[in-house]
Protein backbone atom coordinates (compact mmCIF):
# COMPACT_ATOMS: atom_id res chain seq x y z
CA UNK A 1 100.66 35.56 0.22
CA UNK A 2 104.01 33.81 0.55
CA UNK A 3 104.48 29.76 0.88
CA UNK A 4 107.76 27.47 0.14
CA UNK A 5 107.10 25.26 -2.83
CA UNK A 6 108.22 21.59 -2.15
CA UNK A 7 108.16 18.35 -4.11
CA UNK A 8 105.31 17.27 -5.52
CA UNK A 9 103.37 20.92 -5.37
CA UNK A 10 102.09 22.68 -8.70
CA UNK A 11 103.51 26.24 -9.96
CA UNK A 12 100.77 28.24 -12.31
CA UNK A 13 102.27 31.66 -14.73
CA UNK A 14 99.33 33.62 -15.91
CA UNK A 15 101.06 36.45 -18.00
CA UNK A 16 99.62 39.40 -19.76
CA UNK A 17 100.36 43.15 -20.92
CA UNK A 18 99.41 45.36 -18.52
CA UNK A 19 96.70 45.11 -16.27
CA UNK A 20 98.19 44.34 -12.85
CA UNK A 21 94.97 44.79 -10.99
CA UNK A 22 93.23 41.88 -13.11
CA UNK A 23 95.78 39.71 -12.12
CA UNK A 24 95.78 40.77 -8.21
CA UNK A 25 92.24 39.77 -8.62
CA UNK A 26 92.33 36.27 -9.95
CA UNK A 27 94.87 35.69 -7.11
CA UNK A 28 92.48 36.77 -4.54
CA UNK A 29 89.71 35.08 -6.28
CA UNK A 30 91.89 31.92 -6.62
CA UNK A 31 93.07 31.83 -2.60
CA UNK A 32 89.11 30.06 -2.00
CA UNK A 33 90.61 27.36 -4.29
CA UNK A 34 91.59 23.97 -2.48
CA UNK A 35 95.26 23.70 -2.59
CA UNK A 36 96.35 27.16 -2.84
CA UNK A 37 99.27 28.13 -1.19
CA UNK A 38 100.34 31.87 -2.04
CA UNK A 39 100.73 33.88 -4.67
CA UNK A 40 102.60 36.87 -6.33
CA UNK A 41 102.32 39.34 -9.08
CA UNK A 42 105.38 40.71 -10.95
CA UNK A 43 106.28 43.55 -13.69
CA UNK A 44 109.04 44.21 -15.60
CA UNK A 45 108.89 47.58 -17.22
CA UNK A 46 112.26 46.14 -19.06
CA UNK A 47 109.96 44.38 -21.17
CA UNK A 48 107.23 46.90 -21.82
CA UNK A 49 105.98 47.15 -25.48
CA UNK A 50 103.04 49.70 -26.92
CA UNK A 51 100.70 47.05 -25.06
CA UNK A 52 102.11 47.53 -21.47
CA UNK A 53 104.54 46.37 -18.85
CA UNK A 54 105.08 42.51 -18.71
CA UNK A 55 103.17 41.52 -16.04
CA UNK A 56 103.00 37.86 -14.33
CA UNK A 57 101.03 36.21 -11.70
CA UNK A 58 102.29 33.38 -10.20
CA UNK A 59 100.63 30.94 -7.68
CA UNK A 60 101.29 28.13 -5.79
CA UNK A 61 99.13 24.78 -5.48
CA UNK A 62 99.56 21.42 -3.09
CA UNK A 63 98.92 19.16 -5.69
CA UNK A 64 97.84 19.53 -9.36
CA UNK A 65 96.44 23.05 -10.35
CA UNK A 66 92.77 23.12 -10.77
CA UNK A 67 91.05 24.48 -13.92
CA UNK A 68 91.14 28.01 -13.69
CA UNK A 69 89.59 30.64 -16.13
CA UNK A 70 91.83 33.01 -17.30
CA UNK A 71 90.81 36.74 -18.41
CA UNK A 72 90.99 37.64 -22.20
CA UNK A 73 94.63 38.22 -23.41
CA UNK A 74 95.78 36.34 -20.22
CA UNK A 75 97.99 33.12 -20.94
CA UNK A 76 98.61 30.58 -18.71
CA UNK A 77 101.09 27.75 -17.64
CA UNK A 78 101.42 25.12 -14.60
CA UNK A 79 104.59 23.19 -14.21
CA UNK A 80 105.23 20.48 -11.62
CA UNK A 81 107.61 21.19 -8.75
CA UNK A 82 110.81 18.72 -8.92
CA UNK A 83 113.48 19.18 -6.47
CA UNK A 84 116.01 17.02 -7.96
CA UNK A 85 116.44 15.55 -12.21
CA UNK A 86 114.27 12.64 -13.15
């Protein structure tokens, strides 16, 4: 689920402890959206604490990123693509 971000497109984080599988689920659940463009999910067992591995999903959206419901102990961030300073 791969895309190029450009100018103008959205970036979401959803992070969380553990629990990879819950995240590779909101992405598939989240591809139906209008706008998505891709998404992946990434670990770092460099950061694991007694709640789990660091875990991250992040997607891709033309345009702003819809509301989207996060799991329990799930956080979540979108940021605006910008290819050069404003």
């Amino acid at each position: 689920m791969t895309h190029s971000v450009e100018e103008g497109h959205w970036v979401h984080f959803a992070e969380r402890r553990g629990g990879a599988a819950a995240l590779w689920a909101l992405a598939q659940a989240w591809a139906s959206l209008p706008g998505f463009l891709g998404a992946e999910v990434l670990h770092s067992p460099a950061q694991a604490d007694s709640a789990g591995e660091l875990v991250l999903l992040v997607t891709r959206w033309q345009g702003a990123v819809p509301p989207l419901e996060l799991p329990a102990g799930t956080r979540g961030w979108a940021f605006q693509v910008m290819t050069q300073p404003q």
